[in-house]
Protein backbone atom coordinates (compact mmCIF):
# COMPACT_ATOMS: atom_id res chain seq x y z
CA UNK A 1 7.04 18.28 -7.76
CA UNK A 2 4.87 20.49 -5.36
CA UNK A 3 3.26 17.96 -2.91
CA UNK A 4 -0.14 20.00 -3.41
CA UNK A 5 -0.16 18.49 -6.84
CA UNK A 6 0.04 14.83 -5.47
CA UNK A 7 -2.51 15.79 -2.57
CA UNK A 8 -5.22 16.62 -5.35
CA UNK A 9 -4.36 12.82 -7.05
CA UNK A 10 -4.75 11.06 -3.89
CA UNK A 11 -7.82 13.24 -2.97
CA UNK A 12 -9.54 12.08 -6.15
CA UNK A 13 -8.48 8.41 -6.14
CA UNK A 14 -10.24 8.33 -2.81
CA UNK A 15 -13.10 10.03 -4.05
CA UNK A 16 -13.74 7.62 -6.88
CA UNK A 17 -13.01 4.21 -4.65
CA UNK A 18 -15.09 5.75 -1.76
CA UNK A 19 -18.68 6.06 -3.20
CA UNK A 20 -20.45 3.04 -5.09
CA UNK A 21 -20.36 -0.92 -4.17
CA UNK A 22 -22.58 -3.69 -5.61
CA UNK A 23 -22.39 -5.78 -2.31
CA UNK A 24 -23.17 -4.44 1.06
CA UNK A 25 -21.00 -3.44 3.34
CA UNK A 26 -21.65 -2.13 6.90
CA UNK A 27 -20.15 1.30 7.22
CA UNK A 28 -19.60 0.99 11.19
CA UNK A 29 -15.82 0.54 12.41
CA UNK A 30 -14.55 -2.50 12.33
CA UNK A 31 -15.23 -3.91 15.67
CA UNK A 32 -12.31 -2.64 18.22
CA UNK A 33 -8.47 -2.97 17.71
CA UNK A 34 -8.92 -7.36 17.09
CA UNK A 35 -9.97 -6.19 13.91
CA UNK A 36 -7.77 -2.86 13.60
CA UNK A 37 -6.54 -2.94 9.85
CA UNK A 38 -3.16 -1.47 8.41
CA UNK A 39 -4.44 0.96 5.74
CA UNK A 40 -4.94 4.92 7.79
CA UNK A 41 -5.28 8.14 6.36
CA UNK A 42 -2.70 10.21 5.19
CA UNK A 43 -2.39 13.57 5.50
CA UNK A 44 -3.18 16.16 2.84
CA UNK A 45 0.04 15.53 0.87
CA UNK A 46 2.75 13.45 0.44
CA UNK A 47 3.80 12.80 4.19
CA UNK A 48 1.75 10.54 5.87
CA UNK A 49 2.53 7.36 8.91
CA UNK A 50 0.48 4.85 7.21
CA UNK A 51 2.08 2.02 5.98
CA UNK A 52 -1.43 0.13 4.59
CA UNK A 53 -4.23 1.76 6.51
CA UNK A 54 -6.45 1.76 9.11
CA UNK A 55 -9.20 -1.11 8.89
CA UNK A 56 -7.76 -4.46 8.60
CA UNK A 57 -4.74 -3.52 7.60
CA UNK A 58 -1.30 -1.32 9.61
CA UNK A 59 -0.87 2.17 10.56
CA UNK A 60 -0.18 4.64 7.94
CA UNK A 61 3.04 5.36 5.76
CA UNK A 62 2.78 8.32 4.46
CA UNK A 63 2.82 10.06 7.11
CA UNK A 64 2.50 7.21 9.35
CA UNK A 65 1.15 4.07 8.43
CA UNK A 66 2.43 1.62 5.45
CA UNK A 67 -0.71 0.15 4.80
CA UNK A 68 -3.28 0.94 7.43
CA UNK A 69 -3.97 2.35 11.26
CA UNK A 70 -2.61 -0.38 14.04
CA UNK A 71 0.97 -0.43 13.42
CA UNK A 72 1.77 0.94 17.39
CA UNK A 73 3.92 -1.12 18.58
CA UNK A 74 5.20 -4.92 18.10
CA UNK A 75 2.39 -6.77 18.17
CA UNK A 76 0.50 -7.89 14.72
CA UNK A 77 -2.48 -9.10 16.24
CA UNK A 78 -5.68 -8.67 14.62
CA UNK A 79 -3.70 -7.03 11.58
CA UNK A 80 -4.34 -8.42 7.42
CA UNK A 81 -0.44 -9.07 6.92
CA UNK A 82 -1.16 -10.77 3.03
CA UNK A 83 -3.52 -12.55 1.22
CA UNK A 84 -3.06 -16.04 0.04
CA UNK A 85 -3.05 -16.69 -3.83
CA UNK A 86 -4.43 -20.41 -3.30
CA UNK A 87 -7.48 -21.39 -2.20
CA UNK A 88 -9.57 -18.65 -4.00
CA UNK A 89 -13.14 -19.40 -4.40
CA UNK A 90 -16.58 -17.85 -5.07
CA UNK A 91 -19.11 -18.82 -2.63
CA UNK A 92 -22.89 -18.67 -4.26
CA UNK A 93 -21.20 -19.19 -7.92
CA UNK A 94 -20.29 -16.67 -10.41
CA UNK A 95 -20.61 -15.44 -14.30
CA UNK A 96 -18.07 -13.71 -16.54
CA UNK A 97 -18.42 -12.33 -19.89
CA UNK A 98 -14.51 -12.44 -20.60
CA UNK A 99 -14.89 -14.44 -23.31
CA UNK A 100 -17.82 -12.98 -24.81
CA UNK A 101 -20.22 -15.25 -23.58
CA UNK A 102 -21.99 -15.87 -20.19
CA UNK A 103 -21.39 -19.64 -18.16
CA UNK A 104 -22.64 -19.98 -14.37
CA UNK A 105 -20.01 -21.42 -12.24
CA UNK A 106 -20.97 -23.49 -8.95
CA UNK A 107 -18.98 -22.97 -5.99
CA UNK A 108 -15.12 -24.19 -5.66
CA UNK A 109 -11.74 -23.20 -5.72
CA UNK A 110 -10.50 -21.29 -8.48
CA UNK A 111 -7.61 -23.51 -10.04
CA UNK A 112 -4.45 -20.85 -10.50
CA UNK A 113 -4.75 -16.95 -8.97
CA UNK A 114 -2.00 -14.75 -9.64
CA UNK A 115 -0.91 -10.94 -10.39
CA UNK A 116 0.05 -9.47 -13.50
CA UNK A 117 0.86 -5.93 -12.33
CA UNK A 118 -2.22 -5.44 -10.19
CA UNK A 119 -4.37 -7.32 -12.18
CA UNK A 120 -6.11 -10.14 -10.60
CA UNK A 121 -5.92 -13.24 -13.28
CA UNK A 122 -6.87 -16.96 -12.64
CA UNK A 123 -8.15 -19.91 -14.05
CA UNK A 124 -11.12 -21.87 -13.29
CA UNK A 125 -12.95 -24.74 -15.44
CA UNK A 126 -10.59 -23.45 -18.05
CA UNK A 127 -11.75 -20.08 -18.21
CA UNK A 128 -9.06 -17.33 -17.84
CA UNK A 129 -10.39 -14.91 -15.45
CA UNK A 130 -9.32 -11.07 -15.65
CA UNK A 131 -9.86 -8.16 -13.43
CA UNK A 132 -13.64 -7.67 -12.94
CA UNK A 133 -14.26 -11.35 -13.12
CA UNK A 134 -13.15 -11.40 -8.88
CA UNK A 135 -15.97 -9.57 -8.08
CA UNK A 136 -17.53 -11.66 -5.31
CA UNK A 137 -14.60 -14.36 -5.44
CA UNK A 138 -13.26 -15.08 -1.67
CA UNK A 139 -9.68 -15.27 -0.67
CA UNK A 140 -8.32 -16.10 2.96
CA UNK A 141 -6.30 -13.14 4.34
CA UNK A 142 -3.29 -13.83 6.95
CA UNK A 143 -3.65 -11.81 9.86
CA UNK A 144 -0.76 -11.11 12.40
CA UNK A 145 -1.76 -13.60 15.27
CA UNK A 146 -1.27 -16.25 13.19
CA UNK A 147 -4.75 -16.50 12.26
CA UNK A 148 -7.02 -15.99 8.92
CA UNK A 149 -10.21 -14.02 8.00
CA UNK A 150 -12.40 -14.72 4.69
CA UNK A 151 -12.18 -11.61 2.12
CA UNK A 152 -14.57 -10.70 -0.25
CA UNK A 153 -13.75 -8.38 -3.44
CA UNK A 154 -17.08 -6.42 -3.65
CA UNK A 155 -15.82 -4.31 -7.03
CA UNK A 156 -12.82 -4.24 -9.26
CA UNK A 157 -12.04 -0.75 -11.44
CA UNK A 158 -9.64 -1.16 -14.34
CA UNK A 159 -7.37 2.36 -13.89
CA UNK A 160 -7.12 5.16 -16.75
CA UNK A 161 -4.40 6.82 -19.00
CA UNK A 162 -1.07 6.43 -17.34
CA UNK A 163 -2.69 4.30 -14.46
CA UNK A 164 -4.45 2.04 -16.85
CA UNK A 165 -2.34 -1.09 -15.20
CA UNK A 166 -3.21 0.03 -11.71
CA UNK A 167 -6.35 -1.69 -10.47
CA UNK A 168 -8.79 -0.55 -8.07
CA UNK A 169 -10.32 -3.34 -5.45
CA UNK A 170 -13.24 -2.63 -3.53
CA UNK A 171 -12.70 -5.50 -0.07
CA UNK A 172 -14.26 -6.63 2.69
CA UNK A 173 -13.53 -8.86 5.47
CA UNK A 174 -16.32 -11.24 7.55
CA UNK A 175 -15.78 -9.71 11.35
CA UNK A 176 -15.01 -12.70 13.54
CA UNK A 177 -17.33 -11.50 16.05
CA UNK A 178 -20.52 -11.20 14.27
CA UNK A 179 -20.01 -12.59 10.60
CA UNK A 180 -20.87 -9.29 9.44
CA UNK A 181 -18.97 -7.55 6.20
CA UNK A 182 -16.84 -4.59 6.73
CA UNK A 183 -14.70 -2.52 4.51
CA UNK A 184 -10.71 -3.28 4.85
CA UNK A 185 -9.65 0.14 3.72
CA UNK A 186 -11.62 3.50 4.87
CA UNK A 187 -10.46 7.11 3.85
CA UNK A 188 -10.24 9.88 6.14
CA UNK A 189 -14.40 10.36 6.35
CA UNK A 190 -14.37 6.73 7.44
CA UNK A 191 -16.20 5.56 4.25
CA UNK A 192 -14.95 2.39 2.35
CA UNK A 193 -12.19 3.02 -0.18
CA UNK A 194 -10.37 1.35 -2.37
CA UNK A 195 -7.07 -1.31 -2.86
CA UNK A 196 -4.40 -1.83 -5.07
CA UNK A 197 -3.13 -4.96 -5.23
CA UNK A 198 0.80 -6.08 -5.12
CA UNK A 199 2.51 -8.94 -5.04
CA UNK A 200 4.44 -9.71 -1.49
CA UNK A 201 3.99 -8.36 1.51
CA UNK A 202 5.26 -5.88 3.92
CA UNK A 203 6.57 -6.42 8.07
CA UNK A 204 4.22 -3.27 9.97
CA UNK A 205 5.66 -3.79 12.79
CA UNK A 206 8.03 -0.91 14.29
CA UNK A 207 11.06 -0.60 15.79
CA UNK A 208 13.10 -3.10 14.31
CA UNK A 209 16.01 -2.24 12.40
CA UNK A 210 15.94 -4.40 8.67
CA UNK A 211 13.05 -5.84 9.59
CA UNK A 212 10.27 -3.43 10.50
CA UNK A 213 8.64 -2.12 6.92
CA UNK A 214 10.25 -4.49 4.95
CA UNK A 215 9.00 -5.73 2.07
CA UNK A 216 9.04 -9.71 1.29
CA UNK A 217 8.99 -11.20 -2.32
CA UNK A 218 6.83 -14.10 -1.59
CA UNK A 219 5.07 -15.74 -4.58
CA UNK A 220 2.41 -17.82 -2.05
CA UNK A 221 0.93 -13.94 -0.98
CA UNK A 222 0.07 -10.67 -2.06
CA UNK A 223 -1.41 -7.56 -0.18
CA UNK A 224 -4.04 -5.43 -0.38
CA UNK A 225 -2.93 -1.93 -0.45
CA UNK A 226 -5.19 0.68 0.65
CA UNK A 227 -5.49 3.67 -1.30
CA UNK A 228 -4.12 6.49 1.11
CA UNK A 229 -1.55 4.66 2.66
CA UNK A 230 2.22 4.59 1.51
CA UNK A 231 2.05 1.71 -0.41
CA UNK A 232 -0.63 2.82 -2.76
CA UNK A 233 0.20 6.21 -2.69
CA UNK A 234 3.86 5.28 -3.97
CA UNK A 235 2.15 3.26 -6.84
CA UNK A 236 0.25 6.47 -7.48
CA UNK A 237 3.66 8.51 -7.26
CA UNK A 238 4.51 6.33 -10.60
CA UNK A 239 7.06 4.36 -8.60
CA UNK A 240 5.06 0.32 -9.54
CA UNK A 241 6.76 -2.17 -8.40
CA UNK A 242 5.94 -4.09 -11.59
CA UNK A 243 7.07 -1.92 -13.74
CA UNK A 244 10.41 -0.14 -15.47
CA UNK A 245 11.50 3.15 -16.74
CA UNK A 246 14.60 2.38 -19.04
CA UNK A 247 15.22 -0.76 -18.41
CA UNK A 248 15.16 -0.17 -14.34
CA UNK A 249 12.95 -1.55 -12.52
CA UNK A 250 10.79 0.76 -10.02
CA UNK A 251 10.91 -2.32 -7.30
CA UNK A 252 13.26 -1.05 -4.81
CA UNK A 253 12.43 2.69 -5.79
CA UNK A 254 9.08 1.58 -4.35
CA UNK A 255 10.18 0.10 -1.43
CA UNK A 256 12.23 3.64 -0.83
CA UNK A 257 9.36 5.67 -1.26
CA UNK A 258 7.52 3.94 1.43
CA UNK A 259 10.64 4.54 3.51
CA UNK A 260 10.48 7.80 2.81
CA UNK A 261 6.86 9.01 2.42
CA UNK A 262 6.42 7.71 6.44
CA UNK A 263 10.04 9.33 7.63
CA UNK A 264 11.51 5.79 8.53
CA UNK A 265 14.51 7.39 8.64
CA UNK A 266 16.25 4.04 10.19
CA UNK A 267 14.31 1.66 8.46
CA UNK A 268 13.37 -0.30 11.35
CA UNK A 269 9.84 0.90 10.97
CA UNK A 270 9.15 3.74 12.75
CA UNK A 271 7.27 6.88 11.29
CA UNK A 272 9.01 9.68 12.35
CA UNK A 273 6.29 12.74 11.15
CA UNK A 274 3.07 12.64 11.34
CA UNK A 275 0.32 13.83 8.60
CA UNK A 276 -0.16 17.14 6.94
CA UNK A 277 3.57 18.16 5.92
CA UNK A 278 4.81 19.39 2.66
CA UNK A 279 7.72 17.33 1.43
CA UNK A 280 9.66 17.05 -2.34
CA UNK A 281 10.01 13.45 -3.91
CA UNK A 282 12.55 12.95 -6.49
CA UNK A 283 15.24 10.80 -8.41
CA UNK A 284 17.39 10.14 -11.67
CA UNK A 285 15.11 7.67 -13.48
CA UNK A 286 12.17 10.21 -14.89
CA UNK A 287 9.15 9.25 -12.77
CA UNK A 288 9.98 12.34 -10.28
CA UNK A 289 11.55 15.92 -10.54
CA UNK A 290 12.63 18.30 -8.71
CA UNK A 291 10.89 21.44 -8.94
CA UNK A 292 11.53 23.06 -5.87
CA UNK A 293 14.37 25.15 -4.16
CA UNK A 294 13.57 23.72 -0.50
CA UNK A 295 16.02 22.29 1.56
CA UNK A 296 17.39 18.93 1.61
CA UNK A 297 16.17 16.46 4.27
CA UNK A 298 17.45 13.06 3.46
CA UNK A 299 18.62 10.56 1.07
CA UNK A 300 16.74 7.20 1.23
CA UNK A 301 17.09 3.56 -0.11
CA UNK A 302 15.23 0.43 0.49
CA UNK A 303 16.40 -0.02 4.10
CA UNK A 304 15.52 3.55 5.17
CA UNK A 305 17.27 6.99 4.62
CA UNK A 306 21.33 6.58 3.79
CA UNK A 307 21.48 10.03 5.08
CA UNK A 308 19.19 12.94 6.61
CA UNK A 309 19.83 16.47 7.63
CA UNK A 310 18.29 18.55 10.97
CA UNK A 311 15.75 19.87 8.37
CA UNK A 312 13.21 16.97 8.40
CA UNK A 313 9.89 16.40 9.53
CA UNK A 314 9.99 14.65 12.70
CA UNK A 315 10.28 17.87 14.88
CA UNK A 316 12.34 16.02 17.31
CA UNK A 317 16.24 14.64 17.39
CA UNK A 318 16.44 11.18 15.79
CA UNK A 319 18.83 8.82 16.85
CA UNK A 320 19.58 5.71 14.29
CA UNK A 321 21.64 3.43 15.90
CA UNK A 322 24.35 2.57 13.28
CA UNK A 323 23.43 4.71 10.61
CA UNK A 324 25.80 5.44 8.12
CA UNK A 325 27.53 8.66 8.02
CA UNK A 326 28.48 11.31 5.39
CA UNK A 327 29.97 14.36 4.94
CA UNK A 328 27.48 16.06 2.82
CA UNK A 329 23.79 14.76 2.38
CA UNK A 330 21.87 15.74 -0.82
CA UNK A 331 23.88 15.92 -3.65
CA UNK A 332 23.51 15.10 -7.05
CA UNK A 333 26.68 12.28 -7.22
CA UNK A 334 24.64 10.47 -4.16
CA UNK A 335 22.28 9.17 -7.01
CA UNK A 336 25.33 7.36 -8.45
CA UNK A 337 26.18 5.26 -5.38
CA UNK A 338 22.93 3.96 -4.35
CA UNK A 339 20.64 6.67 -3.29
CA UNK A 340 17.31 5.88 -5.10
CA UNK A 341 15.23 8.83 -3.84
CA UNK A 342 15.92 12.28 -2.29
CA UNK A 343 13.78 14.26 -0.40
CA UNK A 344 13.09 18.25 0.51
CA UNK A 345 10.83 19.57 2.86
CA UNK A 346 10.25 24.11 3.01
């Protein structure tokens, strides 16, 4: 599929989670790199370095960052690395219709959150709470010092058609310096965009082989993925991590798009391209094609490419110590042997 076609979908997703809000939120930056977040831009197509973008949360995976803007380097510092389930709360009391009629609650803990898909469900006072019932609940976000910061989910947007299971989250964080509210996700004007939410979490940092860009199954956590960023933009590829296609599930198909949408072509990490290049996503299971005659750059799986050629989009020689070698790279057979994705670039 022709990467222009996925640029329009992620230029409209932002365009829908970027305007609107019923709580304020200061547009400014989010206070120097203590409060850097891992959810960046992305380029105009499917390459990007953003893992989880660029306001609270990493450094870009599609192109660059997995799920935001501050993944240089080792240190996590200052970064949103998950949200805890427990401990969820709303502060001035809340209402819900859910059940078809209206009931005040008075501040406390919700008593059960979870994730069905990337719906937000929970319980409190025996009401089962759904989707736009978080708006205004609290959560406490983990950031990479070791550290938490108080959250705030300012709007929640069921999706539509195809993406009707795909949630949009409108979040904020309180800034540690001057208790003021600030958007954890921004898209490339700098305005406040939206998250999709997924259960786990993900390792930003770079440069270490199986463990940078990994993703953890941890049922305490779940993260915040900013639209843009690799995370949510391999959700919007069709590859959920929730979900199947024929009885497989599109979990570690995921976890190799993110691999491959940021070039971590040794899976320790690393982006190795940088936003704004054309490149062709596809596999065996029916949620990609491929539909063009470019040439083959790698073959990936959840720990990084199993394979890539010289025709790739880092523009530079890349070494990956221990990487696995084979004689031909691309071919249709790979998909039987555990290649999950394979990409093209012109």
């Amino acid at each position: 599929m022709r990467a222009s076609r996925w640029c329009r979908v992620v230029v409209a997703a932002v365009g829908v989670v970027a305007c609107g809000g019923e709580a304020p939120v200061l547009p400014e930056s989010s206070l120097g790199e203590a409060e850097a977040s891992l959810s960046a831009r992305n380029g105009a197509n499917l390459n990007g370095a953003n893992l989880n973008g660029s306001d609270l949360n990493g450094s870009d995976l599609n192109g660059s960052d997995l799920n935001g803007s501050d993944l240089n380097g080792p240190s996590l510092s200052g970064m949103l690395v998950s949200v805890e389930f427990a401990g969820a709360w709303f502060e001035n009391g809340q209402q819900s219709s859910s059940s078809g009629q209206w009931s005040t609650w008075h501040p406390a803990s919700l008593e059960e959150v979870w994730l069905e898909g990337s719906t937000l469900h929970g319980w409190y006072d025996g009401q089962h709470l759904v989707g736009q019932d978080f708006v205004q609940a609290r959560f406490l976000g983990n950031l990479g010092d070791g550290s938490q910061v108080e959250l705030r989910v300012d709007t929640a947007t069921p999706g539509e058609g195809a993406n009707a299971d795909v949630w949009k989250y409108r979040v904020s964080f309180r800034s540690q310096v001057d208790g003021q509210w600030r958007p954890i996700c921004r898209d490339a004007s700098g305005q406040a965009a939206a998250a999709v939410a997924v259960d786990g979490y993900w390792d930003y940092r770079q440069g270490l082989p199986g463990v940078g860009g990994r993703k953890y199954d941890d049922p305490r956590v779940f993260t915040f993925a900013c639209e843009g960023a690799a995370i949510a933009k391999c959700i919007r590829f069709g590859y959920k991590p929730w979900a199947s296609v024929g009885g497989v599930s599109l979990a570690e198909h995921h976890q190799a798009c993110t691999r491959l949408i940021r070039a971590d072509y040794c899976g320790d990490g690393t982006s190795h391209t940088v936003n704004g290049q054309w490149v062709n996503v596809y596999d065996t299971v029916g949620v990609q094609q491929d539909t063009e005659t470019w040439g083959t750059e790698a073959e990936w799986g959840t720990d990084g490419a199993l394979c890539f050629t010289d025709h790739n989009r880092a523009h530079a020689p890349v070494s990956c110590p221990n990487a696995p070698k084979k004689a031909q790279c691309g071919t249709a057979e790979a998909f039987t042997s555990g290649t999950l994705l394979q990409s093209e670039t012109p």
